[in-house]
PDB file of N, CA and C in Angstrom:
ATOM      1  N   UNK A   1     101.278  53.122  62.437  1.00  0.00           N
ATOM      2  CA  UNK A   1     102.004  52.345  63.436  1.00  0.00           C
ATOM      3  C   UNK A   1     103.049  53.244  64.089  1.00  0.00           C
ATOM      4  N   UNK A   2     103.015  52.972  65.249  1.00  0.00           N
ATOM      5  CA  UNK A   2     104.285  53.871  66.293  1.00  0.00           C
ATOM      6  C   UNK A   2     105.462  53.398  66.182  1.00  0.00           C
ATOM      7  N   UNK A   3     106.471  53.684  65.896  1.00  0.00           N
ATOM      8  CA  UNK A   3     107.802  53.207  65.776  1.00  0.00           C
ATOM      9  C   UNK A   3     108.464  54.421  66.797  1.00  0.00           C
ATOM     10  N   UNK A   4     109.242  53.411  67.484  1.00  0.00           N
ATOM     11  CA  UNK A   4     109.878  54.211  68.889  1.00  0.00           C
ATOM     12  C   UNK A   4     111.334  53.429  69.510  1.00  0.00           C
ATOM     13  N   UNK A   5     112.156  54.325  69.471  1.00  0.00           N
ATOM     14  CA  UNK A   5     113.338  53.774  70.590  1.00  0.00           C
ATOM     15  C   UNK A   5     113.010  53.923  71.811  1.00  0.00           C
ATOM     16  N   UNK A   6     111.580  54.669  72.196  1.00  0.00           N
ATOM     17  CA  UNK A   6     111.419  54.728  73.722  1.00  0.00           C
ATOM     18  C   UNK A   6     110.645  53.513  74.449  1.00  0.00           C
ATOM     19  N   UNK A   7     111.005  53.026  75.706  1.00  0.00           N
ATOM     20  CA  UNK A   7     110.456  51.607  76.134  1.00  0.00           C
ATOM     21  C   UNK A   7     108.830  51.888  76.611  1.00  0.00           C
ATOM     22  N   UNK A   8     108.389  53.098  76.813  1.00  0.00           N
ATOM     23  CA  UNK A   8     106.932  53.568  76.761  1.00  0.00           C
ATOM     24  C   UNK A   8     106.926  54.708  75.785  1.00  0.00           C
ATOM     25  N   UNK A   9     105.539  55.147  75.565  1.00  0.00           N
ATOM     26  CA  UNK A   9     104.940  55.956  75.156  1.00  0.00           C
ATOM     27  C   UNK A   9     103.696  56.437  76.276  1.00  0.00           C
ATOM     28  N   UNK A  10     104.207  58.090  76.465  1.00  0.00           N
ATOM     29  CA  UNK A  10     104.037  58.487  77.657  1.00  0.00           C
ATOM     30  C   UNK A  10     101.842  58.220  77.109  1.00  0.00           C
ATOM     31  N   UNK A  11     101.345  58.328  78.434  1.00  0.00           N
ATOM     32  CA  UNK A  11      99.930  58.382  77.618  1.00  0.00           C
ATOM     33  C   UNK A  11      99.581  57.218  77.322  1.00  0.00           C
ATOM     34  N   UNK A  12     100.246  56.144  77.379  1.00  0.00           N
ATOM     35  CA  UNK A  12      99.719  54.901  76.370  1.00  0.00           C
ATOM     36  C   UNK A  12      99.476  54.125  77.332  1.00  0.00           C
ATOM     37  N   UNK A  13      98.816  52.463  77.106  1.00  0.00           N
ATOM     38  CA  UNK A  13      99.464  51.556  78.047  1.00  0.00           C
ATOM     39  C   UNK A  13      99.804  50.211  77.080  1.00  0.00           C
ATOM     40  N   UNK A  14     100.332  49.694  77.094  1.00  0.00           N
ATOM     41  CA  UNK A  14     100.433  48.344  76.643  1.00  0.00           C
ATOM     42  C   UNK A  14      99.773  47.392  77.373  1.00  0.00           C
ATOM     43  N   UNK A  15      98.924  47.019  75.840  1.00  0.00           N
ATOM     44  CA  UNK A  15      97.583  46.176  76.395  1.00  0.00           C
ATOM     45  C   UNK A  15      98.234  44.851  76.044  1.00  0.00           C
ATOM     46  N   UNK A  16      99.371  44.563  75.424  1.00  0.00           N
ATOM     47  CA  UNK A  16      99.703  43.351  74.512  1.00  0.00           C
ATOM     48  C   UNK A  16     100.823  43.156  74.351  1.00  0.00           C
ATOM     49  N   UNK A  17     101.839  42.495  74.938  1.00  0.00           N
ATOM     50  CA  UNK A  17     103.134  42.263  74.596  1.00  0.00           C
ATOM     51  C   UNK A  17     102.961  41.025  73.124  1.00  0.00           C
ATOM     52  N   UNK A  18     103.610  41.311  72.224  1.00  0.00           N
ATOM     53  CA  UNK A  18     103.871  40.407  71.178  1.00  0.00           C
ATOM     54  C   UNK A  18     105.188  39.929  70.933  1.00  0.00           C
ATOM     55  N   UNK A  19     106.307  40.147  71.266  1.00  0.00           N
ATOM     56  CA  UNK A  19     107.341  39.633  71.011  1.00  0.00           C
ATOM     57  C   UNK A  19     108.308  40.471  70.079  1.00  0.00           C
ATOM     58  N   UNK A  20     109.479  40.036  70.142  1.00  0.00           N
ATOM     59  CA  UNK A  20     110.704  40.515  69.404  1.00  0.00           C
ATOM     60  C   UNK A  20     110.034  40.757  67.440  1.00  0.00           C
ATOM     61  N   UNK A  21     110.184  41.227  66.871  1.00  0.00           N
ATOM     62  CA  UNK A  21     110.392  41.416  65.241  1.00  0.00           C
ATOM     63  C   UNK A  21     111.008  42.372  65.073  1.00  0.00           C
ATOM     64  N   UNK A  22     111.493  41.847  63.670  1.00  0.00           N
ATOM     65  CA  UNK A  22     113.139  42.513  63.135  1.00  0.00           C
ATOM     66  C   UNK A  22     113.049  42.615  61.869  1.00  0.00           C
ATOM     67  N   UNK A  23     113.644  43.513  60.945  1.00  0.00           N
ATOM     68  CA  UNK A  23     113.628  43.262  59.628  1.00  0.00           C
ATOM     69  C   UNK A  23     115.340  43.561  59.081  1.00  0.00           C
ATOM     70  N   UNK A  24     115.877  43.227  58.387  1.00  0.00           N
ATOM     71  CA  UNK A  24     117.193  43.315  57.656  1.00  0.00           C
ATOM     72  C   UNK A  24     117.555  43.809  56.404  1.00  0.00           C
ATOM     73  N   UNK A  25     118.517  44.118  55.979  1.00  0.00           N
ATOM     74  CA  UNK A  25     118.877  44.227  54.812  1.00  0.00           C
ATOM     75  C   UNK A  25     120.309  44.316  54.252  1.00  0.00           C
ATOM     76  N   UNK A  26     120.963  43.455  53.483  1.00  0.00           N
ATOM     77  CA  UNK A  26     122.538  43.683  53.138  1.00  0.00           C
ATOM     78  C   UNK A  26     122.786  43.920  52.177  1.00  0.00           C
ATOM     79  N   UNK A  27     123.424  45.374  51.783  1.00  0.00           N
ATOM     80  CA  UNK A  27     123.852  45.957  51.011  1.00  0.00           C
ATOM     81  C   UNK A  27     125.376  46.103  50.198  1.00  0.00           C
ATOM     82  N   UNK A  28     125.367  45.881  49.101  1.00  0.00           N
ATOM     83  CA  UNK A  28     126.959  45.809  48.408  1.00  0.00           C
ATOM     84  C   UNK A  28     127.594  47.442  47.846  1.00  0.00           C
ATOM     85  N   UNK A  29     128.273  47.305  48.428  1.00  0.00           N
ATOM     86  CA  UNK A  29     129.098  48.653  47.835  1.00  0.00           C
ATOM     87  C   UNK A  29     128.786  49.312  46.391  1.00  0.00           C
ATOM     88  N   UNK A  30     129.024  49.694  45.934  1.00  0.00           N
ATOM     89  CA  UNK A  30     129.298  50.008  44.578  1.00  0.00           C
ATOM     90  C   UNK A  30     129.919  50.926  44.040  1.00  0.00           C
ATOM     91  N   UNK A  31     129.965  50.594  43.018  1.00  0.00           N
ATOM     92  CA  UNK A  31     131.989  50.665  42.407  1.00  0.00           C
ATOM     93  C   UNK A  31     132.070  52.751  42.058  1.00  0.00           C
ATOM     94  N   UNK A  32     131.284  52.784  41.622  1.00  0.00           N
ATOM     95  CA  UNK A  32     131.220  54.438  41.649  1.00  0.00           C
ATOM     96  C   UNK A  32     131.487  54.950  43.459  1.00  0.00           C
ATOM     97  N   UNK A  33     130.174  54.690  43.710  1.00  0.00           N
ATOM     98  CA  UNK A  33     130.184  54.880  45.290  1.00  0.00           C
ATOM     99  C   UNK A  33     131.703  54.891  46.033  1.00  0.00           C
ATOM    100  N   UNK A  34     132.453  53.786  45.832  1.00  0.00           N
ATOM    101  CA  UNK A  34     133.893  53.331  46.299  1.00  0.00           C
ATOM    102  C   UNK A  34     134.740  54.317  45.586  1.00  0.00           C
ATOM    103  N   UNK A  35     134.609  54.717  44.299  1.00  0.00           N
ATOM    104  CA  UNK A  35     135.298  55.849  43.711  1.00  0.00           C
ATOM    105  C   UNK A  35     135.572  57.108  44.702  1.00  0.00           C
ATOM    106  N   UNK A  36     134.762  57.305  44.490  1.00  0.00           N
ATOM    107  CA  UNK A  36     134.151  59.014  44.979  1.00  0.00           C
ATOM    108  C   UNK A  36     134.484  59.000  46.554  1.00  0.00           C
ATOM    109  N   UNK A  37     134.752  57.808  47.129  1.00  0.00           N
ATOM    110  CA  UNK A  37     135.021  57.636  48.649  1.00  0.00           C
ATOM    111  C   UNK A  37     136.262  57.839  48.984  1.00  0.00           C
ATOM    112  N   UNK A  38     137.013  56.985  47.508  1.00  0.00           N
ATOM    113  CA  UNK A  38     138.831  57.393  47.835  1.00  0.00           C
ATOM    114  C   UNK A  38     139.302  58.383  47.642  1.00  0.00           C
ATOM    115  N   UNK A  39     138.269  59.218  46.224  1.00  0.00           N
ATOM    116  CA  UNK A  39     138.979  60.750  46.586  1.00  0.00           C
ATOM    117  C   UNK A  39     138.515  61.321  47.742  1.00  0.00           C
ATOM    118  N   UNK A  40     137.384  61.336  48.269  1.00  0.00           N
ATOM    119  CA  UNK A  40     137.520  62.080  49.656  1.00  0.00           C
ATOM    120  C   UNK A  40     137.810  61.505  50.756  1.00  0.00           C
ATOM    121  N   UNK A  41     138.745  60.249  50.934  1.00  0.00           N
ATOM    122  CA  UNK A  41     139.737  59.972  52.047  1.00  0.00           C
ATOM    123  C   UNK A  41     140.683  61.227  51.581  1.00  0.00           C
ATOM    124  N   UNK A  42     141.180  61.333  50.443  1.00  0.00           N
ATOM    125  CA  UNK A  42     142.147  61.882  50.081  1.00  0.00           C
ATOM    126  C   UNK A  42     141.941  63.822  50.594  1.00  0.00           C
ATOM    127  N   UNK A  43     140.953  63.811  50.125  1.00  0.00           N
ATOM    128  CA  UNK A  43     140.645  65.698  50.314  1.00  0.00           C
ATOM    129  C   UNK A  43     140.018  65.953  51.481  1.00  0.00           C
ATOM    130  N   UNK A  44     138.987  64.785  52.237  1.00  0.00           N
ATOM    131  CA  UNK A  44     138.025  65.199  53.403  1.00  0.00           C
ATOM    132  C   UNK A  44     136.850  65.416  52.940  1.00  0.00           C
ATOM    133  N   UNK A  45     135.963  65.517  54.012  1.00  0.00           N
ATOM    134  CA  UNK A  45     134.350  65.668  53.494  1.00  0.00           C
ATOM    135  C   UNK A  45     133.364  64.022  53.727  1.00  0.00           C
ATOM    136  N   UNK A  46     132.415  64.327  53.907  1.00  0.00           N
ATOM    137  CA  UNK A  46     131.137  63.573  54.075  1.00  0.00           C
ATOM    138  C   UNK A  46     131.322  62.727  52.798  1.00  0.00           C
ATOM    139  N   UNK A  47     130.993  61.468  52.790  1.00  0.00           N
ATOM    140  CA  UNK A  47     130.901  60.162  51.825  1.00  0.00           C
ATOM    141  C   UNK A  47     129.809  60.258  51.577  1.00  0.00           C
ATOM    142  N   UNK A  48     128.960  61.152  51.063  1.00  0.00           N
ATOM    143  CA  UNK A  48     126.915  61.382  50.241  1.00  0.00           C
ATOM    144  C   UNK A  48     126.899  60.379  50.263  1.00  0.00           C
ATOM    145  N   UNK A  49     127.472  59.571  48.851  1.00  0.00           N
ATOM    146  CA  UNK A  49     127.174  57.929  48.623  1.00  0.00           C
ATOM    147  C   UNK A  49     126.671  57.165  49.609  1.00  0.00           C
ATOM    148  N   UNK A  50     127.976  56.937  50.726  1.00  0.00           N
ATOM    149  CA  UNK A  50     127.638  56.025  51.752  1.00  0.00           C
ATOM    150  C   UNK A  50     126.673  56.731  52.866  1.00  0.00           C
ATOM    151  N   UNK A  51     126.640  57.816  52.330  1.00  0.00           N
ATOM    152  CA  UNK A  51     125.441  58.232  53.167  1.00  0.00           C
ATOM    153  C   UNK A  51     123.810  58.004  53.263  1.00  0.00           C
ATOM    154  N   UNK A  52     123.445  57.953  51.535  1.00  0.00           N
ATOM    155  CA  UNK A  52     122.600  57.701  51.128  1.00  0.00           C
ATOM    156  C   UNK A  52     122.619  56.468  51.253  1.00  0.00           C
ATOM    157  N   UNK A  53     123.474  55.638  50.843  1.00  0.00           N
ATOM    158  CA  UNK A  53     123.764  54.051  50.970  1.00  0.00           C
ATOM    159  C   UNK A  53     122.435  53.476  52.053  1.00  0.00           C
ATOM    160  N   UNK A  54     123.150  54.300  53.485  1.00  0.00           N
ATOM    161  CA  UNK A  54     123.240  53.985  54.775  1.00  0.00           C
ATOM    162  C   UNK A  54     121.480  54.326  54.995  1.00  0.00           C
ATOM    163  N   UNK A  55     121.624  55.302  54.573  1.00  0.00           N
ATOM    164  CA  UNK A  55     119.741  56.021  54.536  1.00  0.00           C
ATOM    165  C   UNK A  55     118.919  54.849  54.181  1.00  0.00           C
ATOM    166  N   UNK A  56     119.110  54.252  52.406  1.00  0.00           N
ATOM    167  CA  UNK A  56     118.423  53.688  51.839  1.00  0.00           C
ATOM    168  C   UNK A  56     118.314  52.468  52.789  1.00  0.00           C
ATOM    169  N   UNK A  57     119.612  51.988  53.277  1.00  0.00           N
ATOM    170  CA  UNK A  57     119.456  50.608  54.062  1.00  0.00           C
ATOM    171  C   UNK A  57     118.380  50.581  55.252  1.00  0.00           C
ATOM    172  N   UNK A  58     118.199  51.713  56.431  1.00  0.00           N
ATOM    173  CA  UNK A  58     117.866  51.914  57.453  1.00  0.00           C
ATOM    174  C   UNK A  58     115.940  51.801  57.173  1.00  0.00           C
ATOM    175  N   UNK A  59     115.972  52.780  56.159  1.00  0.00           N
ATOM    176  CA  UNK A  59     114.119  52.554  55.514  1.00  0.00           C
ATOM    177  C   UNK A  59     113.578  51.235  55.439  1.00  0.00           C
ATOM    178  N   UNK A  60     114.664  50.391  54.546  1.00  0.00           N
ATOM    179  CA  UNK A  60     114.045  49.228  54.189  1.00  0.00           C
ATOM    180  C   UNK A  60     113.995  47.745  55.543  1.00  0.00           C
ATOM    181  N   UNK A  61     115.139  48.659  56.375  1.00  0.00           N
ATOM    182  CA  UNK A  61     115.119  47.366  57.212  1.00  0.00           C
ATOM    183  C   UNK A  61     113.921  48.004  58.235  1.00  0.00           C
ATOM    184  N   UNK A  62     113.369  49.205  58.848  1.00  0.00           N
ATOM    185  CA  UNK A  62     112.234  49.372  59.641  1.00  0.00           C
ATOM    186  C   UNK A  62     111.427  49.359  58.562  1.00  0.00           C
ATOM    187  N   UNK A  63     111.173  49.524  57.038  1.00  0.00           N
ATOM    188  CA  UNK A  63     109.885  48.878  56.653  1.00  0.00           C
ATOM    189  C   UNK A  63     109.740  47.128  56.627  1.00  0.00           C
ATOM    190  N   UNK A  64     110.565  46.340  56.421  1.00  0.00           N
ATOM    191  CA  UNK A  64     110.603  45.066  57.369  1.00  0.00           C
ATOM    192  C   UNK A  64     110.314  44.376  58.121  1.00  0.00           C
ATOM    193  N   UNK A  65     110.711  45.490  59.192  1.00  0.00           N
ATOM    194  CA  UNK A  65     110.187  45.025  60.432  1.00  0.00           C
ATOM    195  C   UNK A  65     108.825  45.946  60.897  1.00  0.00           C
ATOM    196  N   UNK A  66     108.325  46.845  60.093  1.00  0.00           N
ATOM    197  CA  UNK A  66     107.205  46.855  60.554  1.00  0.00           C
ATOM    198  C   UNK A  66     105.895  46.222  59.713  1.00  0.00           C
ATOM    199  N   UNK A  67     106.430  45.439  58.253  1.00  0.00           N
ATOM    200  CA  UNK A  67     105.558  44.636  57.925  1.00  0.00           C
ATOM    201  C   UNK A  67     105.454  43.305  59.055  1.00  0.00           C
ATOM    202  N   UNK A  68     106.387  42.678  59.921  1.00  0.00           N
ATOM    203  CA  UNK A  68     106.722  41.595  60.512  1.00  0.00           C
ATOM    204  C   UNK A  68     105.541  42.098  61.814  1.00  0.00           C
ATOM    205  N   UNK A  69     105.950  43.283  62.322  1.00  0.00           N
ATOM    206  CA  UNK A  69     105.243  43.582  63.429  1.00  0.00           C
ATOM    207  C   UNK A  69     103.589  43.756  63.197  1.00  0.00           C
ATOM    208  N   UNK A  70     103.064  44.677  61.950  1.00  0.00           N
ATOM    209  CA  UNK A  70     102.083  44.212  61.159  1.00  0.00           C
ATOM    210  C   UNK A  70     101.328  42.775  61.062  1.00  0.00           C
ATOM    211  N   UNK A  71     102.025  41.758  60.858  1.00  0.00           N
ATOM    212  CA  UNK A  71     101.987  40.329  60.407  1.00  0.00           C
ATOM    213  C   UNK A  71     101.254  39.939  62.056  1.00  0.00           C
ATOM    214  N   UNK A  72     101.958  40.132  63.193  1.00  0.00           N
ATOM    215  CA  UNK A  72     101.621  39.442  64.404  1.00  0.00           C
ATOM    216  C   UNK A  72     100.673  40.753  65.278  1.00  0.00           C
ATOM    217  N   UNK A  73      99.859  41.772  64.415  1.00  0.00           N
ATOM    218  CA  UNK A  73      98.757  42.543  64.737  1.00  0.00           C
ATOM    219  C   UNK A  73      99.623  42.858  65.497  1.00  0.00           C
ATOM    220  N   UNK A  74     100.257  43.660  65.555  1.00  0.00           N
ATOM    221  CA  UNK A  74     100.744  45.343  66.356  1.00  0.00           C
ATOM    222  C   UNK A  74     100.155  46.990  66.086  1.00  0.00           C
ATOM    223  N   UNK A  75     100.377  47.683  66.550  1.00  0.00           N
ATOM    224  CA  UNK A  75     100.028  48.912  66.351  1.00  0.00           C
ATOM    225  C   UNK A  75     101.292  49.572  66.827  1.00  0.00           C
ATOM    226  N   UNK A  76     102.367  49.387  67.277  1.00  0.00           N
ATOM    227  CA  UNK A  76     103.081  49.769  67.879  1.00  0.00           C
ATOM    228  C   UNK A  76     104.886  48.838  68.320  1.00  0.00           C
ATOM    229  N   UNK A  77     106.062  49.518  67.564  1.00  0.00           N
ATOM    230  CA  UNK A  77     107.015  49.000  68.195  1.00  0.00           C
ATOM    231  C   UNK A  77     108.018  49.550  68.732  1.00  0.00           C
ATOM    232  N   UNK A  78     108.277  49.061  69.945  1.00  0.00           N
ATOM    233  CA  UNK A  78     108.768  50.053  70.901  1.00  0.00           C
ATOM    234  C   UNK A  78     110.433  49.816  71.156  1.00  0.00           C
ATOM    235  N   UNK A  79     110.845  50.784  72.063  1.00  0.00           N
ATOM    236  CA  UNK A  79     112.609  49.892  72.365  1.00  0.00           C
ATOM    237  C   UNK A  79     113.563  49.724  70.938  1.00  0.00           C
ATOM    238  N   UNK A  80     113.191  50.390  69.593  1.00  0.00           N
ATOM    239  CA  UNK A  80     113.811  49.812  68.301  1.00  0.00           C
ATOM    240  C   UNK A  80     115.558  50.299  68.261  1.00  0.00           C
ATOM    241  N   UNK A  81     116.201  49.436  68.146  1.00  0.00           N
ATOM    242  CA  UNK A  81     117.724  49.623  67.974  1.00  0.00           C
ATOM    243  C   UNK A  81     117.945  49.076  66.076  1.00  0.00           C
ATOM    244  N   UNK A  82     119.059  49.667  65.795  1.00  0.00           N
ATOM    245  CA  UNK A  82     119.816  49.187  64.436  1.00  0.00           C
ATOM    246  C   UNK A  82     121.082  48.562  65.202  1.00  0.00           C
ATOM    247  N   UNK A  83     121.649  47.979  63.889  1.00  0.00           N
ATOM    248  CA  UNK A  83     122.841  47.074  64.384  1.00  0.00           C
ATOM    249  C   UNK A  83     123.316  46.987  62.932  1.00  0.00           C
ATOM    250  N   UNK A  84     124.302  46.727  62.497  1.00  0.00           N
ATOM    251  CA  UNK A  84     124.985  46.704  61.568  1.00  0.00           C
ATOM    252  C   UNK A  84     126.117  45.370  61.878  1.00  0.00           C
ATOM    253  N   UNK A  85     126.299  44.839  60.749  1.00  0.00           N
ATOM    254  CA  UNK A  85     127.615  43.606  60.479  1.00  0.00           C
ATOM    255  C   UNK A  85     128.162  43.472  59.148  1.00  0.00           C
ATOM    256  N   UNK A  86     129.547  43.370  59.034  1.00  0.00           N
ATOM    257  CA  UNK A  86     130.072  43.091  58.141  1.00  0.00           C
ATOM    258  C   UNK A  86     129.405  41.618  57.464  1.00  0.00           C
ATOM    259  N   UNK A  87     129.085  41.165  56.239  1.00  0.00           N
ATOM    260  CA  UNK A  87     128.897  39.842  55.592  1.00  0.00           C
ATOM    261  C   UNK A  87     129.617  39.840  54.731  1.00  0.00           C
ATOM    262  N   UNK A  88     130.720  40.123  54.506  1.00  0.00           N
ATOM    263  CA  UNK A  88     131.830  39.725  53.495  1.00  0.00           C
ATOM    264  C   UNK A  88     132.351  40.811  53.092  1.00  0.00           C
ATOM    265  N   UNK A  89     133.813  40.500  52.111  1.00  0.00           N
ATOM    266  CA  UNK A  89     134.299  41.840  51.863  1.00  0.00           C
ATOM    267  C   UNK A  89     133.403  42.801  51.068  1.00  0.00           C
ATOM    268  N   UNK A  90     133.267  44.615  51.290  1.00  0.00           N
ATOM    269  CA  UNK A  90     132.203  44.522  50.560  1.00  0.00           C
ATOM    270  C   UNK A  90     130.503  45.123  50.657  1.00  0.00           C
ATOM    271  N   UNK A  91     130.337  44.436  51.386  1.00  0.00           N
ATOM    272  CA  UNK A  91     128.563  44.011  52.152  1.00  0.00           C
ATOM    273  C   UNK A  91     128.361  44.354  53.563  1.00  0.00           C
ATOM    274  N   UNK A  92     127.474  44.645  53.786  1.00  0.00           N
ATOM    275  CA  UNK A  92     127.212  45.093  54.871  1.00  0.00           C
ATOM    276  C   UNK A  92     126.384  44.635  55.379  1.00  0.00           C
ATOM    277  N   UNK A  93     125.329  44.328  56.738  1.00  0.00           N
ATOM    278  CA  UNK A  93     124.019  43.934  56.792  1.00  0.00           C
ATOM    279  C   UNK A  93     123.568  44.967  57.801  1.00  0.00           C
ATOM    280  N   UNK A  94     121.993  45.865  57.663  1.00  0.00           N
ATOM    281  CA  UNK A  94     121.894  46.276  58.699  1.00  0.00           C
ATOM    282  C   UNK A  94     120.657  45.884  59.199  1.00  0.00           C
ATOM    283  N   UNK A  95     120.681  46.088  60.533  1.00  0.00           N
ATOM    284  CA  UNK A  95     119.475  45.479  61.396  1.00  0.00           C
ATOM    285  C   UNK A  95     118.596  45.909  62.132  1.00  0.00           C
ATOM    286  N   UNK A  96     117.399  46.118  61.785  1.00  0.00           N
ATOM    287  CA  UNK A  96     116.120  47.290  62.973  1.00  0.00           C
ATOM    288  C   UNK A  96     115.717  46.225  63.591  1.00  0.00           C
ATOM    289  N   UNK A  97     115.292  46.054  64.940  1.00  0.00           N
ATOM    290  CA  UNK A  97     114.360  45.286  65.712  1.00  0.00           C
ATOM    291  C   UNK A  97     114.354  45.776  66.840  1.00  0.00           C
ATOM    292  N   UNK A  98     113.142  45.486  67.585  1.00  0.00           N
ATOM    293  CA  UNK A  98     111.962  46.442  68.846  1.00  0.00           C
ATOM    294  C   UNK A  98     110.963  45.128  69.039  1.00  0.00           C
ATOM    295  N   UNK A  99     110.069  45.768  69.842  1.00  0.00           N
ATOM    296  CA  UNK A  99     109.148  45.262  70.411  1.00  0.00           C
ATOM    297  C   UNK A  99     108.152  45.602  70.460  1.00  0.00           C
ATOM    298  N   UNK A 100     107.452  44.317  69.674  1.00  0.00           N
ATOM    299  CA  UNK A 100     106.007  44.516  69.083  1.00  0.00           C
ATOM    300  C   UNK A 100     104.954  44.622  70.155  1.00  0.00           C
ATOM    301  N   UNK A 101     103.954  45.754  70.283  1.00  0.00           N
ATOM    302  CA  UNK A 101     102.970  45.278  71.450  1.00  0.00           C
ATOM    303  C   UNK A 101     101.536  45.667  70.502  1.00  0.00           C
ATOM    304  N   UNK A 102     100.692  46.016  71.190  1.00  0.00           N
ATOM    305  CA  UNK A 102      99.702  46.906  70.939  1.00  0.00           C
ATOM    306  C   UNK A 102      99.355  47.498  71.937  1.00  0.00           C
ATOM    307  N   UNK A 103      98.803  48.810  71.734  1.00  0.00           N
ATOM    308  CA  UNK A 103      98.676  50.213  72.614  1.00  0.00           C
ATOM    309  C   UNK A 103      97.531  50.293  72.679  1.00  0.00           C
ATOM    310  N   UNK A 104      97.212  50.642  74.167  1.00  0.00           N
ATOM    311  CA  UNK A 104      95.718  51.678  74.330  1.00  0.00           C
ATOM    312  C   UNK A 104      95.747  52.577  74.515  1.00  0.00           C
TER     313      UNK A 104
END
């Protein structure tokens, strides 16, 4: 399956508009993770943790949404943005969704 932030794929055509699908995922901090974050407010440097955090979240929400896009026969989703929201102190939610078509 094509996964793309671009609104074409040069070469292609869209034979099939299918609609919006999205997949999510909200993630809780954790308490090591939050450790290791305050000493490096304190010294400087890249947060790994929340880096990886952020990694792990991003996989699971485009595998999500490309089981969803899967589900309504796609081959292809195009236009894909993330989005992120706070859900409590804590938690995070992040968000992949694009536009499902199929390609010729």
């Amino acid at each position: 399956m094509i996964i793309t932030n671009m609104e074409i794929i040069p070469g292609k055509f869209v034979k099939q508009h299918l609609g919006l699908v999205q997949g999510s995922t909200v993630r809780a901090k954790h308490v090591g993770r939050d450790l290791m974050a305050g000493l490096k407010n304190i010294f400087g440097g890249e947060l790994k943790g929340y880096t990886e955090l952020l990694q792990e979240s991003r996989e699971e929400a485009v595998d999500r949404m490309k089981q969803q896009a899967t589900a309504v026969g796609a081959n292809a989703v195009l236009n894909v943005r993330f989005s992120t929201s706070s859900v409590t102190q804590g938690a995070a939610e992040l968000f992949a969704y694009g536009t499902a078509v199929i390609l010729e």
